[in-house]
Protein backbone atom coordinates (compact mmCIF):
# COMPACT_ATOMS: atom_id res chain seq x y z
CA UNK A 1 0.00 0.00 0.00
CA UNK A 2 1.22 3.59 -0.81
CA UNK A 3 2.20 5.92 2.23
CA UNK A 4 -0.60 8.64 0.29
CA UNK A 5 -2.82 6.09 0.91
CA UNK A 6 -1.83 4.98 4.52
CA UNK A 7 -1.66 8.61 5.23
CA UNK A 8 -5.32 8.68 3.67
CA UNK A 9 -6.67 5.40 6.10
CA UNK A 10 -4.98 6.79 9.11
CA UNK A 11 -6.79 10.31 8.45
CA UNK A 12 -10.32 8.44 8.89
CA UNK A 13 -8.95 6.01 11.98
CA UNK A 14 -8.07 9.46 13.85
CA UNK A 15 -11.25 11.02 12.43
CA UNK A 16 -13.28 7.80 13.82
CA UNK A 17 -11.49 7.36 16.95
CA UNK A 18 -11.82 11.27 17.88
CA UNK A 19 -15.94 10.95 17.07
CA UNK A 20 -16.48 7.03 18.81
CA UNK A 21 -14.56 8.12 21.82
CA UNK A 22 -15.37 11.40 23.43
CA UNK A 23 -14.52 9.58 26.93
CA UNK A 24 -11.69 8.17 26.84
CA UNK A 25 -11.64 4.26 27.54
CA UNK A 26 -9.74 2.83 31.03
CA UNK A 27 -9.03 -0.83 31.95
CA UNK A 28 -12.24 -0.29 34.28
CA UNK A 29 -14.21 1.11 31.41
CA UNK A 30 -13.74 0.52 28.41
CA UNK A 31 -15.13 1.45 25.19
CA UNK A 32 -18.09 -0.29 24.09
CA UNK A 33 -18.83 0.25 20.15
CA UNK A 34 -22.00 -1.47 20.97
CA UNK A 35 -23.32 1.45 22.82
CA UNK A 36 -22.91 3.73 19.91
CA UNK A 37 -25.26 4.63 16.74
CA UNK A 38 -24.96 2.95 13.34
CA UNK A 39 -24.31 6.22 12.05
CA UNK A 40 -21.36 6.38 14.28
CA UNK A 41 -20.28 3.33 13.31
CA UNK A 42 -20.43 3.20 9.89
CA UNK A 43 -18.36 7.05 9.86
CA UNK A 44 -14.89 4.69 10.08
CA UNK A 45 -15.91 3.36 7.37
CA UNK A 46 -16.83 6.44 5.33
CA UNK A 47 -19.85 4.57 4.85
CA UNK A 48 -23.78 6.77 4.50
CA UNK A 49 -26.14 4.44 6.41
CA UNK A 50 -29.64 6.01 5.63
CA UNK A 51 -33.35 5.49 6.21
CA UNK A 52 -36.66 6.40 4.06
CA UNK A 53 -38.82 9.14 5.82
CA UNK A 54 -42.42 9.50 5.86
CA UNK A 55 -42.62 13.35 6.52
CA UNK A 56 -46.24 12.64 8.62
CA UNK A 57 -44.15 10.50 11.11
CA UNK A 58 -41.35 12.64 11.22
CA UNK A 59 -43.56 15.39 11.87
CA UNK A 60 -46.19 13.97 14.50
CA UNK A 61 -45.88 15.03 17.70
CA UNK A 62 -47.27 12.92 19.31
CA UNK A 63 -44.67 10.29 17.87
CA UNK A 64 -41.34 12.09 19.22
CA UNK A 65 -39.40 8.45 19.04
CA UNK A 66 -39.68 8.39 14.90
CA UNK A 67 -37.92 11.99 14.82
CA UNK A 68 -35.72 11.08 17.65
CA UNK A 69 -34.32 7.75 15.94
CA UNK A 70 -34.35 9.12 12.57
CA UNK A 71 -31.95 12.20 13.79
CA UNK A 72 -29.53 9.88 15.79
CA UNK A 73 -28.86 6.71 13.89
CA UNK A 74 -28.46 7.49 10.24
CA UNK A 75 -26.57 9.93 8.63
CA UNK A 76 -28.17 10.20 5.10
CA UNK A 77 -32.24 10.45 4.42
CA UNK A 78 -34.71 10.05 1.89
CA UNK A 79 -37.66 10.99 0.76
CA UNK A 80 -39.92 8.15 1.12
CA UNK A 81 -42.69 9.86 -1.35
CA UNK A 82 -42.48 13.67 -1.17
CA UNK A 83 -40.20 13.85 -3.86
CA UNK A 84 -42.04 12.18 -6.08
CA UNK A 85 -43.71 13.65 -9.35
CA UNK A 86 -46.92 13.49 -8.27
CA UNK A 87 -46.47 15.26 -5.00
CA UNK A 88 -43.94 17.94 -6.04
CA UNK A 89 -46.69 18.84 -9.30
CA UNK A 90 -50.28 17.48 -7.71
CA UNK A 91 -51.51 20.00 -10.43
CA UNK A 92 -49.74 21.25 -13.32
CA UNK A 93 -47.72 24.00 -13.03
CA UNK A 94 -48.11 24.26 -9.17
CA UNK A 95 -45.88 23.15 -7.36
CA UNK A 96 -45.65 22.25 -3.43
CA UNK A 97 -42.05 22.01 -2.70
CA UNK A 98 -42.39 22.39 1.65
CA UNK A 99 -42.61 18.78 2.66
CA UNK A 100 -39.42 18.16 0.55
CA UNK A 101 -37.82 21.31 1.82
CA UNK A 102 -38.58 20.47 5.61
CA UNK A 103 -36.75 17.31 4.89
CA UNK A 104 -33.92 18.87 3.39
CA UNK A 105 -33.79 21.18 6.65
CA UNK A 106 -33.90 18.93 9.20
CA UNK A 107 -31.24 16.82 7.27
CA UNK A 108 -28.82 20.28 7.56
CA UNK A 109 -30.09 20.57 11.24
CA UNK A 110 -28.64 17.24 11.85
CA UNK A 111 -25.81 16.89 9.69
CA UNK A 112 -26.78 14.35 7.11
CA UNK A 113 -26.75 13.87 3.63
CA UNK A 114 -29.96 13.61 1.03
CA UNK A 115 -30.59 10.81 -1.40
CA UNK A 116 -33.32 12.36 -3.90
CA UNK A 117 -36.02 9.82 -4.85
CA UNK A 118 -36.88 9.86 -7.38
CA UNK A 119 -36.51 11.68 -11.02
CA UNK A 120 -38.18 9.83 -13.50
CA UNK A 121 -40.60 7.14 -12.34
CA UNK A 122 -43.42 5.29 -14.29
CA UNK A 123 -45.56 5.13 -10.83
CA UNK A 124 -46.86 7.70 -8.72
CA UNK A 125 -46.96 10.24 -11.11
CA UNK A 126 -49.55 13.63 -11.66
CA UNK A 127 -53.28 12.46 -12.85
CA UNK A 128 -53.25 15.60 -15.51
CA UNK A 129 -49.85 14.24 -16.43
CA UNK A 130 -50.53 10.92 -17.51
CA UNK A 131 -55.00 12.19 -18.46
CA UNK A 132 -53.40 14.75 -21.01
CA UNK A 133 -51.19 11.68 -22.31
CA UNK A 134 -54.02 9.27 -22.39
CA UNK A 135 -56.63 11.61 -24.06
CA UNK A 136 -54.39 13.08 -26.52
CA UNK A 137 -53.55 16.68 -25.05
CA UNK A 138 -50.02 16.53 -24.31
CA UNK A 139 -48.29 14.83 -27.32
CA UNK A 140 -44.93 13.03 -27.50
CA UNK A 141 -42.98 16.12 -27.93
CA UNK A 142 -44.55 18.03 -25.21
CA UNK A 143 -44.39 15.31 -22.79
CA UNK A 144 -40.38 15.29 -23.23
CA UNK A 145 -40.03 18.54 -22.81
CA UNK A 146 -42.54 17.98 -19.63
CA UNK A 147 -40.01 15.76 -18.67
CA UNK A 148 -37.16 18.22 -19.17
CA UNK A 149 -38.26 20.59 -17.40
CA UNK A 150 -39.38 18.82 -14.06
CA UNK A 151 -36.29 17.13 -14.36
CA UNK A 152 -34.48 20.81 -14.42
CA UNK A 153 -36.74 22.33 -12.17
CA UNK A 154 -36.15 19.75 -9.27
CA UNK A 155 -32.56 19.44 -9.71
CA UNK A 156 -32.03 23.34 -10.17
CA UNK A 157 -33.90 23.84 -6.33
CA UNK A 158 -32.18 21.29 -4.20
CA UNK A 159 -28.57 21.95 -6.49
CA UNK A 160 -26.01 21.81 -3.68
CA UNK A 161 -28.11 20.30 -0.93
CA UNK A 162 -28.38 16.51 -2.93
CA UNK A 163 -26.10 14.15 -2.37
CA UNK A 164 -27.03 11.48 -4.62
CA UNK A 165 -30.00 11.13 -7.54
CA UNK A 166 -31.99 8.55 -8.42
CA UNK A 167 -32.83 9.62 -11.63
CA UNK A 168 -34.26 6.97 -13.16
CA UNK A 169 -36.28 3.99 -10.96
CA UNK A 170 -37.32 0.63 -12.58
CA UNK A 171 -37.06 1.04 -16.27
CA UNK A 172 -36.58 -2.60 -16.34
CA UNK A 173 -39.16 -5.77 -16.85
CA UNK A 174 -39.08 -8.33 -14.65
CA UNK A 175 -39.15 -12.34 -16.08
CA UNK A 176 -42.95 -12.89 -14.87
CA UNK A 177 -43.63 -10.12 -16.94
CA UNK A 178 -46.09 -10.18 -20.22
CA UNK A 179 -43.81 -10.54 -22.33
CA UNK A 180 -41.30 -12.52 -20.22
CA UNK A 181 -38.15 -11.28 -22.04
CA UNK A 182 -36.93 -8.70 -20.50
CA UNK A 183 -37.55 -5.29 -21.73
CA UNK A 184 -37.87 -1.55 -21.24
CA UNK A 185 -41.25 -1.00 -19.36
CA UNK A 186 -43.74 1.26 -18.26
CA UNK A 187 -45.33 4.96 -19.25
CA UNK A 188 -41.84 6.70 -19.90
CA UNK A 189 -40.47 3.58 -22.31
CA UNK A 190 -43.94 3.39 -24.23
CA UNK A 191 -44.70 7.00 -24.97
CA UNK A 192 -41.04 8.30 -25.56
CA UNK A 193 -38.81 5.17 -26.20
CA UNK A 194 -35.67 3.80 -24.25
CA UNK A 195 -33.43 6.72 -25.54
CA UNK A 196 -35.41 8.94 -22.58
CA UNK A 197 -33.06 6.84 -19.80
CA UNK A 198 -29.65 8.64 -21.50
CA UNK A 199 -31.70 12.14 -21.81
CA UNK A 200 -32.88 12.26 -18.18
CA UNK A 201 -29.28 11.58 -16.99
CA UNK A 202 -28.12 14.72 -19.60
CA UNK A 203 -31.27 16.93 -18.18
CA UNK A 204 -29.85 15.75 -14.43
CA UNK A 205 -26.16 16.57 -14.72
CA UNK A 206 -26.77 20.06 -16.43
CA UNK A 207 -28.69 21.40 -14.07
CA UNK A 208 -26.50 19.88 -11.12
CA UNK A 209 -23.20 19.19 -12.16
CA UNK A 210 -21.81 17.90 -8.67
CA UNK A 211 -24.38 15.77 -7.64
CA UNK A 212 -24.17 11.62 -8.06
CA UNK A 213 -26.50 10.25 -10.63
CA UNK A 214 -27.65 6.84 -10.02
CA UNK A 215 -29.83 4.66 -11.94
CA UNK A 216 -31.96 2.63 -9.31
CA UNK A 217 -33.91 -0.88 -9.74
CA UNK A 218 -34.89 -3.69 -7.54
CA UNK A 219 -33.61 -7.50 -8.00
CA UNK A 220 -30.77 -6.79 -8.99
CA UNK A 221 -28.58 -8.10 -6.09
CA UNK A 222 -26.75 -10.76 -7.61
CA UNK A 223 -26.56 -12.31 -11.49
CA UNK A 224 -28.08 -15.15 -12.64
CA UNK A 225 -28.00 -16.90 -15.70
CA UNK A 226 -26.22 -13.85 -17.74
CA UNK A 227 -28.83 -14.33 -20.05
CA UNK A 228 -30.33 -10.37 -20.72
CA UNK A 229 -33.04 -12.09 -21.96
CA UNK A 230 -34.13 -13.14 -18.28
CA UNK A 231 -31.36 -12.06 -16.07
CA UNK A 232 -32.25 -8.49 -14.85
CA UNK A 233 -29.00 -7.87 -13.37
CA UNK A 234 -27.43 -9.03 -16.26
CA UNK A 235 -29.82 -6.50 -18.69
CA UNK A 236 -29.45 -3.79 -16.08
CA UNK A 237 -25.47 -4.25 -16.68
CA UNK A 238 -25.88 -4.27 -20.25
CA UNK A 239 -27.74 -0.96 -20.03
CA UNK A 240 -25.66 1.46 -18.19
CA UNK A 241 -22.63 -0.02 -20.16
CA UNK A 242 -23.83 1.24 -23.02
CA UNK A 243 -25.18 4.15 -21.53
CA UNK A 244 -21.80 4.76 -20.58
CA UNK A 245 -20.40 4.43 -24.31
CA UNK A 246 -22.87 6.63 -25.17
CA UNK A 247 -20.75 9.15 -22.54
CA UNK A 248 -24.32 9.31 -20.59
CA UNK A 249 -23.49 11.27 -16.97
CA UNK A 250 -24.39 8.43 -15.07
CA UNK A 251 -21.89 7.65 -11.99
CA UNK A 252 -23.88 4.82 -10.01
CA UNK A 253 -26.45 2.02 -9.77
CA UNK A 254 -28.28 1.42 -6.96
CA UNK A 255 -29.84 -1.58 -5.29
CA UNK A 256 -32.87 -2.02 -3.98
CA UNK A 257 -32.56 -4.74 -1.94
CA UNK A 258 -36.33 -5.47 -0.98
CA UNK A 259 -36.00 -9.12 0.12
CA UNK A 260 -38.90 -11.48 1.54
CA UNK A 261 -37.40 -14.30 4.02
CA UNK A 262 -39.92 -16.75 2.09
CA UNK A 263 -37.55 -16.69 -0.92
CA UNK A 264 -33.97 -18.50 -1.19
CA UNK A 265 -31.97 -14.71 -1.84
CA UNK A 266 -28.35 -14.57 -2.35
CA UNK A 267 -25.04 -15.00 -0.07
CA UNK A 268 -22.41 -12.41 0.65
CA UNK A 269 -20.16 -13.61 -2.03
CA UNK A 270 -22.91 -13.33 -4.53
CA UNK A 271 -23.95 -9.77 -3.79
CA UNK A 272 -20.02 -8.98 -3.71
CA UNK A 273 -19.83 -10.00 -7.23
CA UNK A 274 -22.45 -8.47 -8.43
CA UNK A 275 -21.22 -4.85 -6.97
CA UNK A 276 -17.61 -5.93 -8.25
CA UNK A 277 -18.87 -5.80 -11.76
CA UNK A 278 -20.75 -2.77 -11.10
CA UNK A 279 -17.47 -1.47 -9.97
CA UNK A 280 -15.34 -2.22 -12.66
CA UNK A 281 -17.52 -0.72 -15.26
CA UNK A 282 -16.09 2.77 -13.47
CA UNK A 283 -19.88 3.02 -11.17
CA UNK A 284 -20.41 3.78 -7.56
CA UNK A 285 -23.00 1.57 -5.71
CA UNK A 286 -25.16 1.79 -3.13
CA UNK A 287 -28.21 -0.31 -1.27
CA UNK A 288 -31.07 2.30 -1.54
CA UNK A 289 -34.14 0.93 -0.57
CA UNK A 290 -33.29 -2.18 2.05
CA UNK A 291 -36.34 -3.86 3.57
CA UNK A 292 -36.67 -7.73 4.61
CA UNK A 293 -40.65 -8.76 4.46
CA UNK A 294 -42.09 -12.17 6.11
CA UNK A 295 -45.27 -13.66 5.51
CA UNK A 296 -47.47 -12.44 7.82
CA UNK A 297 -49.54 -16.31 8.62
CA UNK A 298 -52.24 -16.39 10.61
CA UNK A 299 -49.78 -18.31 13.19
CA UNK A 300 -47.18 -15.56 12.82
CA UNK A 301 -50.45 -13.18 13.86
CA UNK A 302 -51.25 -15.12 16.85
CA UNK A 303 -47.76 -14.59 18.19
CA UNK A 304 -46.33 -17.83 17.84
CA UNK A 305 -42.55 -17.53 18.46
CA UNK A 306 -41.98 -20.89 16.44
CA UNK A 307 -43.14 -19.18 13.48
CA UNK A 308 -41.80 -15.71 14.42
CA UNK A 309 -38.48 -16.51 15.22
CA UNK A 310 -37.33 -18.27 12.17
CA UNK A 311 -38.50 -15.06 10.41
CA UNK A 312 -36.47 -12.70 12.32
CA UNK A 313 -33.78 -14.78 12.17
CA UNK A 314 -33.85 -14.74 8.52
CA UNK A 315 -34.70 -11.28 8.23
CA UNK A 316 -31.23 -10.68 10.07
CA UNK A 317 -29.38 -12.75 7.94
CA UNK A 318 -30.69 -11.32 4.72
CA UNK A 319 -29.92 -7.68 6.06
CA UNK A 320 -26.49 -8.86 7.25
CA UNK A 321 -25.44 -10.23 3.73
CA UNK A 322 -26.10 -7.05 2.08
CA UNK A 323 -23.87 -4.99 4.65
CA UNK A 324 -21.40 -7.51 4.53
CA UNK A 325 -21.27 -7.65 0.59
CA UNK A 326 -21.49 -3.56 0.92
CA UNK A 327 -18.34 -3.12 3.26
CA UNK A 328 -16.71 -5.83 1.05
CA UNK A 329 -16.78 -3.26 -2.13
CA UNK A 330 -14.94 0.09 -1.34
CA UNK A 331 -17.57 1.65 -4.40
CA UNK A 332 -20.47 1.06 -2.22
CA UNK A 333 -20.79 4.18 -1.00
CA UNK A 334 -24.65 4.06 0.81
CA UNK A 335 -25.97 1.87 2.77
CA UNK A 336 -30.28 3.06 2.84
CA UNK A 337 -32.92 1.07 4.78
CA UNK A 338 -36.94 1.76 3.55
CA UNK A 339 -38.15 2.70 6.89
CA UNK A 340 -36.89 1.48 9.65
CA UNK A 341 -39.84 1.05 12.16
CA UNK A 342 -42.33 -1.98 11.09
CA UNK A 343 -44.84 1.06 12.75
CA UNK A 344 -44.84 2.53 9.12
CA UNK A 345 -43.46 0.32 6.79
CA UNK A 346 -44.74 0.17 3.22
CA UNK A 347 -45.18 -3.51 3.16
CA UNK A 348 -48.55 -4.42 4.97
CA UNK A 349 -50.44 -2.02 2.92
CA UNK A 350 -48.58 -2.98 -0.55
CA UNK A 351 -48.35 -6.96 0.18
CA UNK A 352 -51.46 -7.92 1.72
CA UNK A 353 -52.38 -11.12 -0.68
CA UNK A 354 -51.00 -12.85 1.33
CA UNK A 355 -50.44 -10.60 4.31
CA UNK A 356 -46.51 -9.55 4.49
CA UNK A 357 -44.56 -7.40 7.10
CA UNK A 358 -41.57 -7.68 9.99
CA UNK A 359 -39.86 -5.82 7.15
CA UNK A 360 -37.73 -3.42 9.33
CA UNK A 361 -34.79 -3.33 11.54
CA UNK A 362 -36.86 -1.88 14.45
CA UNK A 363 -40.53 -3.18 15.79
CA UNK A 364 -43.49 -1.58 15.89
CA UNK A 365 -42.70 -0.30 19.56
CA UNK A 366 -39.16 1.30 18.28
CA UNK A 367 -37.61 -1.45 20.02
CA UNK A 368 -34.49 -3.01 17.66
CA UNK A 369 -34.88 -6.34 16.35
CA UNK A 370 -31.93 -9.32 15.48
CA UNK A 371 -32.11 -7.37 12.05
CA UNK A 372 -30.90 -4.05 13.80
CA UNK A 373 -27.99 -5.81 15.74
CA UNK A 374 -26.70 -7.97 12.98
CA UNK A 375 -26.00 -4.51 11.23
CA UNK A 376 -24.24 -3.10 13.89
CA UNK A 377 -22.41 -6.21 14.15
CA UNK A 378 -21.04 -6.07 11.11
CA UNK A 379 -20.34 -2.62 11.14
CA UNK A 380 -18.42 -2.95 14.63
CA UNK A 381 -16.26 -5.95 13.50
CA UNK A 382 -14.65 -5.41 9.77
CA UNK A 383 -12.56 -3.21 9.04
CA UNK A 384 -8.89 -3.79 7.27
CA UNK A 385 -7.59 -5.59 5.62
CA UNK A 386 -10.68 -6.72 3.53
CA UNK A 387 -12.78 -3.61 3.93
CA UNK A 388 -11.53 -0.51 3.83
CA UNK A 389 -12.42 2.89 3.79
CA UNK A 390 -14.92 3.53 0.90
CA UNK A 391 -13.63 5.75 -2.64
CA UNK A 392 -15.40 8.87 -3.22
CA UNK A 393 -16.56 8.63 -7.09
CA UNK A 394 -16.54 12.02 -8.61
CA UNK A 395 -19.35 12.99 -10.95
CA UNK A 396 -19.20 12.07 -14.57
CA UNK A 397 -18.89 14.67 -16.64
């Protein structure tokens, strides 16, 4: 190893040691890492570990715990929704920019980064958007430029207070799709054609040209067959490289990683491939949407710990591999959970046939689960040689 780059590792120990250790440790006290936040613990890494936020939560007072936990454990947030299309531009023209600005504020209050979620998005966008499409009144060459200028718009007002873009979410088919072969899908890909993935990245870095671009999908945690035809990881590698020969701005692809326990998943060597290859196309990584669901039986909902346990024990595991595989890959950059409280998770409300949930690292009662500990864990106990402080990608250009 170079001394620039010994110099460089010893700058974050000192950095780390200084932040984990404001009392010093003695023989009769010494320092506990397990005492501290994963925020904390992730810094001597140079690792973002981030949650979703639903803005209500975060701003119900009657629910100080949710703003309490949200402030002291992560240092990077996201928007679960109120970035979105449809809430930034409920009607056209107006828009309603203070639920995303109060987020952006209370990140600066407590010294975290933003991820932006999301740019371009075939779901949850404006009724008049996608009416005027479907009746005729906004043709293919004003819905581009629609899509130019939101893209501008939102980029332009947060410039500076971003860290990281998703600026494109789930172009890509899954293989139990109609057709099965993989392809572009959804609003954007039918009314304007793949080619709007390479301008939305364009639109993005012009009017931000410091922030990280990331393209964002979900299964895509580890390849399969390498078939593109049926192996999304493998068409979602395809993609940004030739997005990338095409000189496209984009510097990262992010992983989901919304798991379900009843499913066989992946191991840490998988998922370390997987962002290996990522890496070595020149892209920074990240896990940007991290959630582990169960199947909710009607045992499970009786309280049955032999059917509970197993779950949470899985749950753990699966959350553990995707650290692991993250601190394994010095690109991996972000490390986001979707919600962390199963008190207002997503899941039960999307996944209710059958029922789903136990989908966070913290219960309902803000109480942390195996899920929550196995994270620290792995946090507290790697480090060199085999994971290292992570490389800051610059943007592309």
């Amino acid at each position: 190893m170079k001394l620039r780059r010994w110099m460089a590792v010893g700058a974050v120990a000192v950095a780390t040691v200084t932040a984990l250790n404001t009392v010093p440790a003695t023989a009769s006290r010494p320092y506990d890492p397990t005492a501290q936040s994963l925020r904390t613990l992730a810094l001597r890494h140079g690792l973002q570990i981030g949650t979703a936020v639903d803005m209500a939560a975060l701003n119900n007072a009657n629910d100080p715990r949710y703003r309490q936990i949200t402030a002291t454990e992560f240092s990077s947030v996201t928007a679960e929704n109120v970035m979105k299309w449809e809430s930034l531009e409920p009607t056209r023209g107006n828009y309603d920019w203070a639920p995303a600005d109060q987020l952006i504020d209370f990140a600066k209050r407590n010294k975290q980064t933003v991820r932006g979620h999301v740019l371009v998005w075939q779901n949850q966008l404006p009724g008049w958007l996608t009416s005027g499409v479907e009746d005729g009144s906004i043709s293919k060459q004003e819905l581009r430029e629609l899509l130019r200028k939101h893209i501008t718009t939102v980029v332009s007002r947060y410039k500076g207070k971003i860290s990281q873009w998703d600026v494109v979410n789930e172009a890509v088919s899954d293989p139990w799709d109609n057709p099965p072969t993989l392809h572009y899908k959804g609003f954007w890909a039918q009314h304007l054609g793949p080619g709007y993935l390479a301008d939305a990245f364009r639109w993005a870095r012009a009017a931000d040209p410091k922030v990280l671009l990331f393209y964002n999908d979900y299964n895509i945690e580890a390849f399969g067959s390498g078939n593109p035809a049926n192996d999304k990881t493998q068409f979602v590698y395809d993609m940004v490289k030739g997005l990338l020969a095409q000189r496209v701005p984009i510097d990262g692809v992010g992983s989901q990683g919304h798991l379900g326990t009843q499913y066989g998943n992946y191991d840490t060597l998988q998922v370390t491939d997987a962002l290996k290859r990522f890496t070595a196309l020149g892209l920074a990584t990240a896990f940007t949407e991290v959630d582990v669901r169960s199947e909710m039986t009607e045992a499970v909902q009786a309280g049955d710990s032999a059917e509970i346990n197993p779950r949470l024990q899985a749950s753990a595991a699966n959350f553990s591999v995707l650290m692991k595989a993250c601190l394994a890959v010095r690109s991996c950059i972000s490390f986001t959970v979707w919600g962390f409280s199963d008190k207002h998770s997503w899941v039960p409300t999307w996944f209710d046939n059958p029922p789903e949930g136990l989908a966070t690292i913290y219960d309902e009662n803000y109480q942390p689960k195996r899920a929550y500990h196995e994270i620290k864990s792995d946090l507290i106990f790697a480090g060199p040689p085999y994971v290292l402080p992570r490389i800051t990608p610059k943007p592309r250009r």
